[in-house]
Protein backbone atom coordinates (compact mmCIF):
# COMPACT_ATOMS: atom_id res chain seq x y z
CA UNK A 1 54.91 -60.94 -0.39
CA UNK A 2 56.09 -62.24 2.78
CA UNK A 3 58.51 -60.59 4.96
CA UNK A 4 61.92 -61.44 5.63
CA UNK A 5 64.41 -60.60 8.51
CA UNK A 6 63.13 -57.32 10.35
CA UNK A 7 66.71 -55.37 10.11
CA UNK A 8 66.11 -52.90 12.45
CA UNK A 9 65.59 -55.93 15.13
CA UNK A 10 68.59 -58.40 13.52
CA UNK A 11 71.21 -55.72 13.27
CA UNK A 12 70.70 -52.74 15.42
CA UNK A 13 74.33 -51.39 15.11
CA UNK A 14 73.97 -51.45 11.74
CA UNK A 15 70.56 -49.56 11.43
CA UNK A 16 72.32 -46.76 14.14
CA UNK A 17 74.34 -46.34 11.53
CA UNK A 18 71.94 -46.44 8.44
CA UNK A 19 69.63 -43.70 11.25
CA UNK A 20 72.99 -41.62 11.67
CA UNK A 21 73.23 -41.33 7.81
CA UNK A 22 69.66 -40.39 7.42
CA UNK A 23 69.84 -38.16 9.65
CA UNK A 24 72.38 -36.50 8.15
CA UNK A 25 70.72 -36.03 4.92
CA UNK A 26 67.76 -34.93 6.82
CA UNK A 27 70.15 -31.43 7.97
CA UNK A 28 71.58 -30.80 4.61
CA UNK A 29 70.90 -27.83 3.11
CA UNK A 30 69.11 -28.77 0.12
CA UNK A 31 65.52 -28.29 -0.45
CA UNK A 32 63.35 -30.31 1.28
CA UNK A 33 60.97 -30.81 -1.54
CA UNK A 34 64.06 -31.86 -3.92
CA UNK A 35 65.25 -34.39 -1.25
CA UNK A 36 61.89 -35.67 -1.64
CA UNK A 37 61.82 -36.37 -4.99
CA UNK A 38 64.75 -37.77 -5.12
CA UNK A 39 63.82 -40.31 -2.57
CA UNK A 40 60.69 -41.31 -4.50
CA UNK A 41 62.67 -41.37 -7.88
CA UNK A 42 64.87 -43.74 -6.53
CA UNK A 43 62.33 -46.09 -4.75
CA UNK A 44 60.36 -45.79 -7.91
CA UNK A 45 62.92 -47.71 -10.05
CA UNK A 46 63.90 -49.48 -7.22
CA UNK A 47 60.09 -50.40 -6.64
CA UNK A 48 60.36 -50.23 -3.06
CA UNK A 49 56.27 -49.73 -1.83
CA UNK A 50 57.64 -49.66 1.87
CA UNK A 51 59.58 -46.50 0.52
CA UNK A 52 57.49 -45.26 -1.96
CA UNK A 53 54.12 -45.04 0.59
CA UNK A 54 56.40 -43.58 3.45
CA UNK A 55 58.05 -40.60 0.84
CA UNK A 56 54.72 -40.01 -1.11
CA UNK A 57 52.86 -39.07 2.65
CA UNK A 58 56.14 -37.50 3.65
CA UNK A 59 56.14 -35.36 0.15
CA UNK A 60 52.26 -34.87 0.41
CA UNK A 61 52.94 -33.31 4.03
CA UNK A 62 55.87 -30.92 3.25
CA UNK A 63 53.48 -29.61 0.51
CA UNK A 64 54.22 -31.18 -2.91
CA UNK A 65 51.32 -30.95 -5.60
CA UNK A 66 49.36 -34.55 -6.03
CA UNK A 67 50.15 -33.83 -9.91
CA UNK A 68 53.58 -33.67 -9.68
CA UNK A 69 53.87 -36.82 -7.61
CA UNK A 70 51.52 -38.48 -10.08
CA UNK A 71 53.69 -37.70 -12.94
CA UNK A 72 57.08 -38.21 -11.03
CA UNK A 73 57.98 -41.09 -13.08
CA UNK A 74 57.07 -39.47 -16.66
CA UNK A 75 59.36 -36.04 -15.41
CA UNK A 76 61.05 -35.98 -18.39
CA UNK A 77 57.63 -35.60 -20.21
CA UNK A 78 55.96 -33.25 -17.91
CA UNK A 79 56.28 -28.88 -17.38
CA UNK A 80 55.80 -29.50 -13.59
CA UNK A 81 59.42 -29.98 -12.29
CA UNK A 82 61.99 -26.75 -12.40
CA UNK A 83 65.63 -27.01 -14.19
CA UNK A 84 66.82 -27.42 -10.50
CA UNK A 85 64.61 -30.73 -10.36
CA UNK A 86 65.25 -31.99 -13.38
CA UNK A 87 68.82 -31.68 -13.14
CA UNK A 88 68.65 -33.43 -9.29
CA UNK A 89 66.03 -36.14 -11.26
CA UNK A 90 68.88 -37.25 -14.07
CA UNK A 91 71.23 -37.48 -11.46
CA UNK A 92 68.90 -39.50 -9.42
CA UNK A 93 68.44 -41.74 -12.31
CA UNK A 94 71.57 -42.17 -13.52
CA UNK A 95 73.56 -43.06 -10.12
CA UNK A 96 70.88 -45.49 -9.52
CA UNK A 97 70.75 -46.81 -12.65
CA UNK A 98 74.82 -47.03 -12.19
CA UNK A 99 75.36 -50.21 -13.77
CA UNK A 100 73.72 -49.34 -16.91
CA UNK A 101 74.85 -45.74 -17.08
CA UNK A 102 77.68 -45.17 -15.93
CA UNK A 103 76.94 -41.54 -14.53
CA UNK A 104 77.21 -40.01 -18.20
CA UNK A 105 78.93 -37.06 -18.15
CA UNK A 106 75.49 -35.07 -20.52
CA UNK A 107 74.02 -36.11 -16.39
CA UNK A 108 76.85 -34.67 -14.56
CA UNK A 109 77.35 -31.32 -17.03
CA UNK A 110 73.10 -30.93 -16.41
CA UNK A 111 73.26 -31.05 -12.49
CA UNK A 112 76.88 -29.46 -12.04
CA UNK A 113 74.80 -26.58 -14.20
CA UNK A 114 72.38 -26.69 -11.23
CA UNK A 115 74.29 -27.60 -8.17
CA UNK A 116 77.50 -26.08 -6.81
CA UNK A 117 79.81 -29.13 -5.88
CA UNK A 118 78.92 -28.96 -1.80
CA UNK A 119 75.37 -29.34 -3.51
CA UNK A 120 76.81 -32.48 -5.94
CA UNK A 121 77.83 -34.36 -3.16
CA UNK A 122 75.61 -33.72 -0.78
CA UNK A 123 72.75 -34.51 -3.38
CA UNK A 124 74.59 -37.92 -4.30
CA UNK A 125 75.00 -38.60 -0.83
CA UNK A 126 70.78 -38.78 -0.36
CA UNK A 127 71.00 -40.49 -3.59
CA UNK A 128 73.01 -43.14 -1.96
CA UNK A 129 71.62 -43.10 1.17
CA UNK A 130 67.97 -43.79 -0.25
CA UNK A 131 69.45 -46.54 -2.49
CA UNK A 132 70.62 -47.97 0.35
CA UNK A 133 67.07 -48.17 2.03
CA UNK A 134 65.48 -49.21 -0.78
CA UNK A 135 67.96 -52.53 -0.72
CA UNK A 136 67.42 -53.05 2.61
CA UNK A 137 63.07 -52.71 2.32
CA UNK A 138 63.17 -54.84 -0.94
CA UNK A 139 65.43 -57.29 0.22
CA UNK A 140 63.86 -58.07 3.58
CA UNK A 141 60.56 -57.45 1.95
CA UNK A 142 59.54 -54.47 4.33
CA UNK A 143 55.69 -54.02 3.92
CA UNK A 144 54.02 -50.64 3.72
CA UNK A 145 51.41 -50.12 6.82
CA UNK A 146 47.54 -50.92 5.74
């Protein structure tokens, strides 16, 4: 693929912003290693490779088992991931996913079950902000580093 418009170059008030966001997400007090997830979740359906290389290294870094990053995308199917993760993962799915779910309330029950609401919304807030990324990578056609 060829790349587009480099957005942090065409629009640099708007990437201050998309940066202030991040880093906002970045000091929430969720779990590192959840936030992580969720970002490559969301890239994964997305399939953002810009995002997806960047979050696996970042995930590999803060820790995360190779296995459970292999079998991200098959959670559902897998022991690996906690009731915490899975809970964060449906979410994930189903506010990215938005025009075909609908956030189903079964979704919302499962992570309200998990996450007090400071926790819902600042977990759908990474969720958003990741989406967000992944729009801007795909669409501009932001390559991954050889």
């Amino acid at each position: 693929m060829k790349p587009r418009i480099d957005f942090y170059t065409a629009s640099p008030d708007a990437l201050k912003a998309m940066i202030a966001l991040e880093t906002a997400v970045s000091k929430l007090p969720l779990e590192k290693t959840l936030i992580e997830l969720v970002k490559l979740r969301t890239s994964q359906i997305n399939g953002c490779a810009f995002c997806l290389d960047m979050h696996s290294a970042d995930a590999r870094k803060g820790g995360e088992a190779e296995r459970r990053l292999y079998t991200l995308s098959a959670w559902r199917e897998t022991p690996f991931f906690t009731p915490r993760e899975r809970a964060a993962l449906a979410w994930t799915e189903s506010l990215t996913l938005l025009s075909q779910t609908h956030a189903p309330d079964e979704d919302y029950e499962l992570a309200t079950s998990e996450f007090s609401p400071k926790e819902m919304v600042d977990l759908t807030v990474a969720i958003t902000t990741i989406n967000a990324w992944n729009r801007l990578a795909v669409g501009f056609r932001k390559m991954p580093q050889e």
